[in-house]
N, C-alpha and C. Protein backbone atom coordinates (compact mmCIF):
# COMPACT_ATOMS: atom_id res chain seq x y z
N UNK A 1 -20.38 19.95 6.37
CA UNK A 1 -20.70 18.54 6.54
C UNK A 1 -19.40 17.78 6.82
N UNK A 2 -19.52 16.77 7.69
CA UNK A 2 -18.18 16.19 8.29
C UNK A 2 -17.99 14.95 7.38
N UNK A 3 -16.88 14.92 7.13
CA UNK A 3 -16.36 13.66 6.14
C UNK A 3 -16.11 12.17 6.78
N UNK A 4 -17.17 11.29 6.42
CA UNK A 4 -16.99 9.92 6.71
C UNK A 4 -16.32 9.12 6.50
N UNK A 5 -15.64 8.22 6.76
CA UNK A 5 -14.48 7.73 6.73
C UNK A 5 -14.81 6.17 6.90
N UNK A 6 -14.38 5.05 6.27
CA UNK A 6 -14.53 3.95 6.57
C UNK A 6 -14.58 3.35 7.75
N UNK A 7 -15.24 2.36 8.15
CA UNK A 7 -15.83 1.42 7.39
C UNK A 7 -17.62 1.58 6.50
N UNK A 8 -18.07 3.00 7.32
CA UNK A 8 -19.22 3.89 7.03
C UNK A 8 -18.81 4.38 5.85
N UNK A 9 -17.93 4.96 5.20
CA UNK A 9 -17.90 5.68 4.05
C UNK A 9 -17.21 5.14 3.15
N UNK A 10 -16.60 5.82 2.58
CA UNK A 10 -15.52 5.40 1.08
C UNK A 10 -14.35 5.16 1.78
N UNK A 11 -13.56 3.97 1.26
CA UNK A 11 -12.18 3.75 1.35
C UNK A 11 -11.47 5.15 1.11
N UNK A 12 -9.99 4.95 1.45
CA UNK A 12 -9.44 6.00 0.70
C UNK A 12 -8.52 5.77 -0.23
N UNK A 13 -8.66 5.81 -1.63
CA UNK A 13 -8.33 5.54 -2.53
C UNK A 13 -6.61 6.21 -2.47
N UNK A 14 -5.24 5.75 -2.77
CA UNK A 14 -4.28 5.82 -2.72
C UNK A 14 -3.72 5.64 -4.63
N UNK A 15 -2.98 6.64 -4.74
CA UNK A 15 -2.14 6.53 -5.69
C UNK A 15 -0.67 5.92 -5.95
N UNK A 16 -0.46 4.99 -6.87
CA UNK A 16 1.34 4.80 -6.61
C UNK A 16 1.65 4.59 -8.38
N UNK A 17 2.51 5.49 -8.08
CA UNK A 17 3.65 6.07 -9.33
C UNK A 17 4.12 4.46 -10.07
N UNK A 18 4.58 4.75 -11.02
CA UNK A 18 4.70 3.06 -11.81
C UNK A 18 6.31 3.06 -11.39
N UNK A 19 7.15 3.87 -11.03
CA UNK A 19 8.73 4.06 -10.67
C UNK A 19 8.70 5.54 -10.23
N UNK A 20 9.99 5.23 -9.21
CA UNK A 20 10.26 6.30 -8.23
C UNK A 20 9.69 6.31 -7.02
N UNK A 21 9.51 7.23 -6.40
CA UNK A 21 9.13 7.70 -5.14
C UNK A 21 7.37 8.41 -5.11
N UNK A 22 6.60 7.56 -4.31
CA UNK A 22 5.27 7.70 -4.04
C UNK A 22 5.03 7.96 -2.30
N UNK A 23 4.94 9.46 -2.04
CA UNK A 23 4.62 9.40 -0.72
C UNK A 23 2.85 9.92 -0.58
N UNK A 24 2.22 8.99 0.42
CA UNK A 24 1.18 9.09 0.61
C UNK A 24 0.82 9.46 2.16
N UNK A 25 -0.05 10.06 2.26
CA UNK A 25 -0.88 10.46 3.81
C UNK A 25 -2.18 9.33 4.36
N UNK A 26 -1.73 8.35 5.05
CA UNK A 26 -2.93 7.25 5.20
C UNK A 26 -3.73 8.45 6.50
N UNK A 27 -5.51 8.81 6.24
CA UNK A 27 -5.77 9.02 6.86
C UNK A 27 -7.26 8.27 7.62
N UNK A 28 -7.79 7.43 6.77
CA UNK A 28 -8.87 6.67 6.93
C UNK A 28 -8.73 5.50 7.37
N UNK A 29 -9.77 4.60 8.04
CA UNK A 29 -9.21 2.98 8.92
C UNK A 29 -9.08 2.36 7.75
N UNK A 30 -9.83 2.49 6.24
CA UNK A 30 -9.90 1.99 5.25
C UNK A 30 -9.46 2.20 4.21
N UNK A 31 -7.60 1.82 3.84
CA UNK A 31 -7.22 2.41 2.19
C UNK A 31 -6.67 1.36 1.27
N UNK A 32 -6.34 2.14 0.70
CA UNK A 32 -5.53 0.87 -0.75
C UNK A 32 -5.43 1.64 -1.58
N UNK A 33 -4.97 1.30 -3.12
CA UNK A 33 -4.73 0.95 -4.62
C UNK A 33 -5.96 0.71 -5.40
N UNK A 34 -6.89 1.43 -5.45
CA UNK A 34 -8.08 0.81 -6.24
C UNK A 34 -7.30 0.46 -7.87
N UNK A 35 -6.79 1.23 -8.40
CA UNK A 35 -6.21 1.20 -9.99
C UNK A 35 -4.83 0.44 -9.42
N UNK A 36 -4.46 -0.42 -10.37
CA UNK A 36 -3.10 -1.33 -9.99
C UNK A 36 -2.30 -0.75 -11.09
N UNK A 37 -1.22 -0.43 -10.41
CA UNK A 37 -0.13 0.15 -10.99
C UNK A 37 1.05 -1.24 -11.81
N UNK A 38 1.57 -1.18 -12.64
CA UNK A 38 2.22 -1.59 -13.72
C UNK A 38 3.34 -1.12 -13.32
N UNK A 39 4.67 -1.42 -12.67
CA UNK A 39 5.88 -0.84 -12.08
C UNK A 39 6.70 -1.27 -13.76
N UNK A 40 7.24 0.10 -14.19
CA UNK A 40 8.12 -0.35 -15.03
C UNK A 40 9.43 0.30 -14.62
N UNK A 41 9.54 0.36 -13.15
CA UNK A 41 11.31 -0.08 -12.63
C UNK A 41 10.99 0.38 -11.32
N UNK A 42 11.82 0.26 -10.56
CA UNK A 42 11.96 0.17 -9.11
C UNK A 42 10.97 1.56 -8.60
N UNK A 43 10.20 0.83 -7.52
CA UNK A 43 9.31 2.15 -6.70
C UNK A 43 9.56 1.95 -5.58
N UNK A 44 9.35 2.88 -4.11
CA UNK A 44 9.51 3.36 -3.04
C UNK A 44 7.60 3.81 -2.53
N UNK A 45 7.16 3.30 -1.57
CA UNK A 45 6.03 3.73 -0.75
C UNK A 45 6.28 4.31 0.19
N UNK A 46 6.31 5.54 0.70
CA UNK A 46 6.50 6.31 1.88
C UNK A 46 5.29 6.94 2.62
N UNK A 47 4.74 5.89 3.88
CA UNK A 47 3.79 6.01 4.16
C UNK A 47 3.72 7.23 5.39
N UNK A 48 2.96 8.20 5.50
CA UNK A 48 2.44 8.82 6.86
C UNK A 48 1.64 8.58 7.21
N UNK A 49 1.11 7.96 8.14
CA UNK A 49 -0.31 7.84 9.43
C UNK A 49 -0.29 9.27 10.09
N UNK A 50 -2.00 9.60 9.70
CA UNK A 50 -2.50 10.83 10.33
C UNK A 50 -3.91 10.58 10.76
N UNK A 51 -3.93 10.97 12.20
CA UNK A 51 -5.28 10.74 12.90
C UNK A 51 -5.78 9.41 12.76
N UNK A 52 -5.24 8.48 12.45
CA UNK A 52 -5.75 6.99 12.23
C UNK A 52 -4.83 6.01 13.60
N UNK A 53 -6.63 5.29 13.92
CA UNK A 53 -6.61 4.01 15.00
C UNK A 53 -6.03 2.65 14.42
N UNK A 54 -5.21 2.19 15.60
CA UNK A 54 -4.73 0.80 15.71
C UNK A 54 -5.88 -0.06 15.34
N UNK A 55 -5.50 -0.90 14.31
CA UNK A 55 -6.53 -1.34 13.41
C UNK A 55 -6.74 -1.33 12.17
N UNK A 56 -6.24 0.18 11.91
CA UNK A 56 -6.47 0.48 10.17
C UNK A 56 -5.78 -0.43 9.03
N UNK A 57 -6.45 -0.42 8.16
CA UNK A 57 -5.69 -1.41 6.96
C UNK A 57 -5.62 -0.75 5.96
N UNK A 58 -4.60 -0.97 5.41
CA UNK A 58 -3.84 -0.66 3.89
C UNK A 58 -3.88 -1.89 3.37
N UNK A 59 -4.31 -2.03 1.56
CA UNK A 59 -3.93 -3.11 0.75
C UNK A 59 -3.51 -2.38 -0.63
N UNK A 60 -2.99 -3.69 -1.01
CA UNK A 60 -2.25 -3.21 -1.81
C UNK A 60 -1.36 -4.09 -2.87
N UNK A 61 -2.16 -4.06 -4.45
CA UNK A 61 -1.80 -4.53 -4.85
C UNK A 61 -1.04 -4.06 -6.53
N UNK A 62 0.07 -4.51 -6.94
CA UNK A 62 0.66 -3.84 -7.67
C UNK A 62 0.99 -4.59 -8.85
N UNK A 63 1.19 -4.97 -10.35
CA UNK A 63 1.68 -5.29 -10.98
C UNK A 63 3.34 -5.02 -11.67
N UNK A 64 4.16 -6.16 -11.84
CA UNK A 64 5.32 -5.74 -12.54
C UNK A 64 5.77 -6.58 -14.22
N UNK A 65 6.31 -5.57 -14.53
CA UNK A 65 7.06 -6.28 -15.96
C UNK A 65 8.05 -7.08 -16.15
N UNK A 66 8.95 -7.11 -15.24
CA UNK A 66 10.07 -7.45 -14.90
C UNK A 66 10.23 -8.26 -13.31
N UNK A 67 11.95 -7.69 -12.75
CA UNK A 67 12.05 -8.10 -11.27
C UNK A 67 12.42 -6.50 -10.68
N UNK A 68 11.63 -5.60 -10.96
CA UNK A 68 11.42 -4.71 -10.38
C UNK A 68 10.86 -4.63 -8.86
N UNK A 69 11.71 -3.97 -8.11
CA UNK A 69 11.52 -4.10 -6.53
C UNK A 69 10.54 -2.93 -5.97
N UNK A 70 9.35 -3.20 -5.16
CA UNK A 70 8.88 -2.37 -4.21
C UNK A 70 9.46 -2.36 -2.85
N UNK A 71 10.07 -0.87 -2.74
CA UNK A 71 10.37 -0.53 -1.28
C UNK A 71 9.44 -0.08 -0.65
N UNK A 72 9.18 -0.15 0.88
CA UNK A 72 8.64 0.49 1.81
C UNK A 72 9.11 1.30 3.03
N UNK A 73 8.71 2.39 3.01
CA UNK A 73 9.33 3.20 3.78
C UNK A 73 8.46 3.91 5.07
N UNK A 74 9.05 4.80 5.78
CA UNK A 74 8.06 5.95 6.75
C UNK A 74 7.51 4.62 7.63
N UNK A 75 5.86 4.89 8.21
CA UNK A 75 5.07 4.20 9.01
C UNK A 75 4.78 2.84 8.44
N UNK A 76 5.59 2.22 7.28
CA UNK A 76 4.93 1.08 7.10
C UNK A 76 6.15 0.14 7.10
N UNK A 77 6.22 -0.72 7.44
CA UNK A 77 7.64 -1.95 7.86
C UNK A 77 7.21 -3.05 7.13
N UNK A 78 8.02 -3.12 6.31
CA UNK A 78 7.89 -4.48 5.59
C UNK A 78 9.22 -4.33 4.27
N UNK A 79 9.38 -6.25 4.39
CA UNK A 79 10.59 -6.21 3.35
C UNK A 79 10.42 -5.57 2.26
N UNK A 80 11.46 -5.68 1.11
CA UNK A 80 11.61 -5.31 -0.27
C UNK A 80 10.82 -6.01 -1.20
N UNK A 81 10.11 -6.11 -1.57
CA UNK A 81 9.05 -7.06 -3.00
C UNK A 81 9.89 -7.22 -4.17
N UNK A 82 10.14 -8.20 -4.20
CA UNK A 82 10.73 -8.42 -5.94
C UNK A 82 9.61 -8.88 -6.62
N UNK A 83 9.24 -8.35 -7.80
CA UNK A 83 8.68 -8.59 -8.76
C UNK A 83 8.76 -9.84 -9.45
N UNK A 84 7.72 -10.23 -10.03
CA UNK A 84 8.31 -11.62 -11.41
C UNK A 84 7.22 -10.80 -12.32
N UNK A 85 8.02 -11.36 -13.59
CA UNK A 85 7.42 -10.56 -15.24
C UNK A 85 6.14 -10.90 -15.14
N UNK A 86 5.23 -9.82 -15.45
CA UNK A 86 3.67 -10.17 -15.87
C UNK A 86 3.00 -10.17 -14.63
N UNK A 87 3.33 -10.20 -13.81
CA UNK A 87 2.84 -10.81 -12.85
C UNK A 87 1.99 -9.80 -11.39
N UNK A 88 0.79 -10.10 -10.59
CA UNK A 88 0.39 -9.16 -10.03
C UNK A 88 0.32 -9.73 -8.54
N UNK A 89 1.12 -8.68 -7.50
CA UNK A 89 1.33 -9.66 -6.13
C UNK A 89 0.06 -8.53 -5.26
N UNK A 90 -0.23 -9.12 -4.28
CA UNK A 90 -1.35 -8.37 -3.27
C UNK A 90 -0.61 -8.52 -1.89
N UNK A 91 -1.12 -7.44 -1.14
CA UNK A 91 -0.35 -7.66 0.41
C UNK A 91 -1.60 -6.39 1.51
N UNK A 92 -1.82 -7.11 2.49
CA UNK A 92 -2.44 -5.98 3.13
C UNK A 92 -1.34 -5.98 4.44
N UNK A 93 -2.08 -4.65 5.25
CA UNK A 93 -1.42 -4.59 6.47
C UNK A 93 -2.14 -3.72 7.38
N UNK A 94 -1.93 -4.11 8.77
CA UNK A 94 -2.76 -3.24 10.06
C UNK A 94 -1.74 -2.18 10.86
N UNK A 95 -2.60 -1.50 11.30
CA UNK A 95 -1.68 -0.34 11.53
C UNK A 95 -1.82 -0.25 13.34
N UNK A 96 -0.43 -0.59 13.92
CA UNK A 96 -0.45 -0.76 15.39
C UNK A 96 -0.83 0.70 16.18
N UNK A 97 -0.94 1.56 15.74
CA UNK A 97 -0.79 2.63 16.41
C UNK A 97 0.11 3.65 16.18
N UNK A 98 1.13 3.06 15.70
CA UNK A 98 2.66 3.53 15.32
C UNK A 98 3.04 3.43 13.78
N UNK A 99 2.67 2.30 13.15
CA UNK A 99 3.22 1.60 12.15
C UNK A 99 2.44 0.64 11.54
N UNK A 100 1.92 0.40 10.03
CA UNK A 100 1.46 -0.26 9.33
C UNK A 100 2.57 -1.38 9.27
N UNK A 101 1.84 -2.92 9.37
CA UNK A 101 3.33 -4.07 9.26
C UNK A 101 2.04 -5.25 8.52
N UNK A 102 2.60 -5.83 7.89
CA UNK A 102 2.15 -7.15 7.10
C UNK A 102 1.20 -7.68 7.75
N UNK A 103 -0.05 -8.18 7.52
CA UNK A 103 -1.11 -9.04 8.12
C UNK A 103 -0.66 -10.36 7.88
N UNK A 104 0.10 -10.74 6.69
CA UNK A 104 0.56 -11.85 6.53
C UNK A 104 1.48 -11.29 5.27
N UNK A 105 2.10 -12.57 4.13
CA UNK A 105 3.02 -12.59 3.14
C UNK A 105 2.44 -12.21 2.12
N UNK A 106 3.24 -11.43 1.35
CA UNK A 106 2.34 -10.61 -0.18
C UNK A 106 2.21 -12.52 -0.67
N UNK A 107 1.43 -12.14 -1.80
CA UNK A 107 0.51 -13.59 -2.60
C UNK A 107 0.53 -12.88 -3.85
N UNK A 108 1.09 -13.95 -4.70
CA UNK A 108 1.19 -13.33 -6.17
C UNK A 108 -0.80 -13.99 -6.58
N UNK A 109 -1.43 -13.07 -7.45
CA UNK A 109 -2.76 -13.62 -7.41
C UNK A 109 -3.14 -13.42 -9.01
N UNK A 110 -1.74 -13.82 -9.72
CA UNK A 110 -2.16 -13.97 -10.96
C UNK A 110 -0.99 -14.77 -11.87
């Protein structure tokens, strides 16, 4: 049986480490962060695009304790995130063909 893929099927649920280095394989038009991660010190996203159309979206939202920084790396372009204490920021992004880049500015939404 062939595996369905968004916007017909399930998102694809993405994991990210609370610190360090998180590399992920985006392969669906539809992913993210379902569980929000709690950064208790600096993390790195290192994205690969596989078999995925211009169009696809990643979101993504993360909590920090501190001013702990999210980097982004690989297929996805976007600045450094500084953190504020307590606090939980959201950011999506579309993927040109080449490269996942910001739909707009992360939004702290808490």
């Amino acid at each position: 049986m062939a595996t369905i893929k968004a916007p017909f099927g399930e998102s694809q649920n993405i994991t990210i480490a609370a610190t360090g280095a998180t590399a992920v394989t985006i392969t669906n038009h539809d992913s993210g962060n379902q569980t929000i991660p709690t950064l208790t010190g600096n993390a790195t996203l290192t994205v690969t695009a596989t078999g995925v159309l211009a169009g696809a979206l990643l979101s993504l939202r993360i909590k920090t304790t501190a001013t702990e920084t999210f980097t982004f790396a690989g297929a996805i372009i976007a600045p450094v995130v500084t953190g504020v204490a307590g606090k939980t920021w959201s950011q999506s992004f579309v993927f040109n063909g080449t490269n996942f880049y910001p739909a707009g500015a992360k939004i702290q939404v808490d």
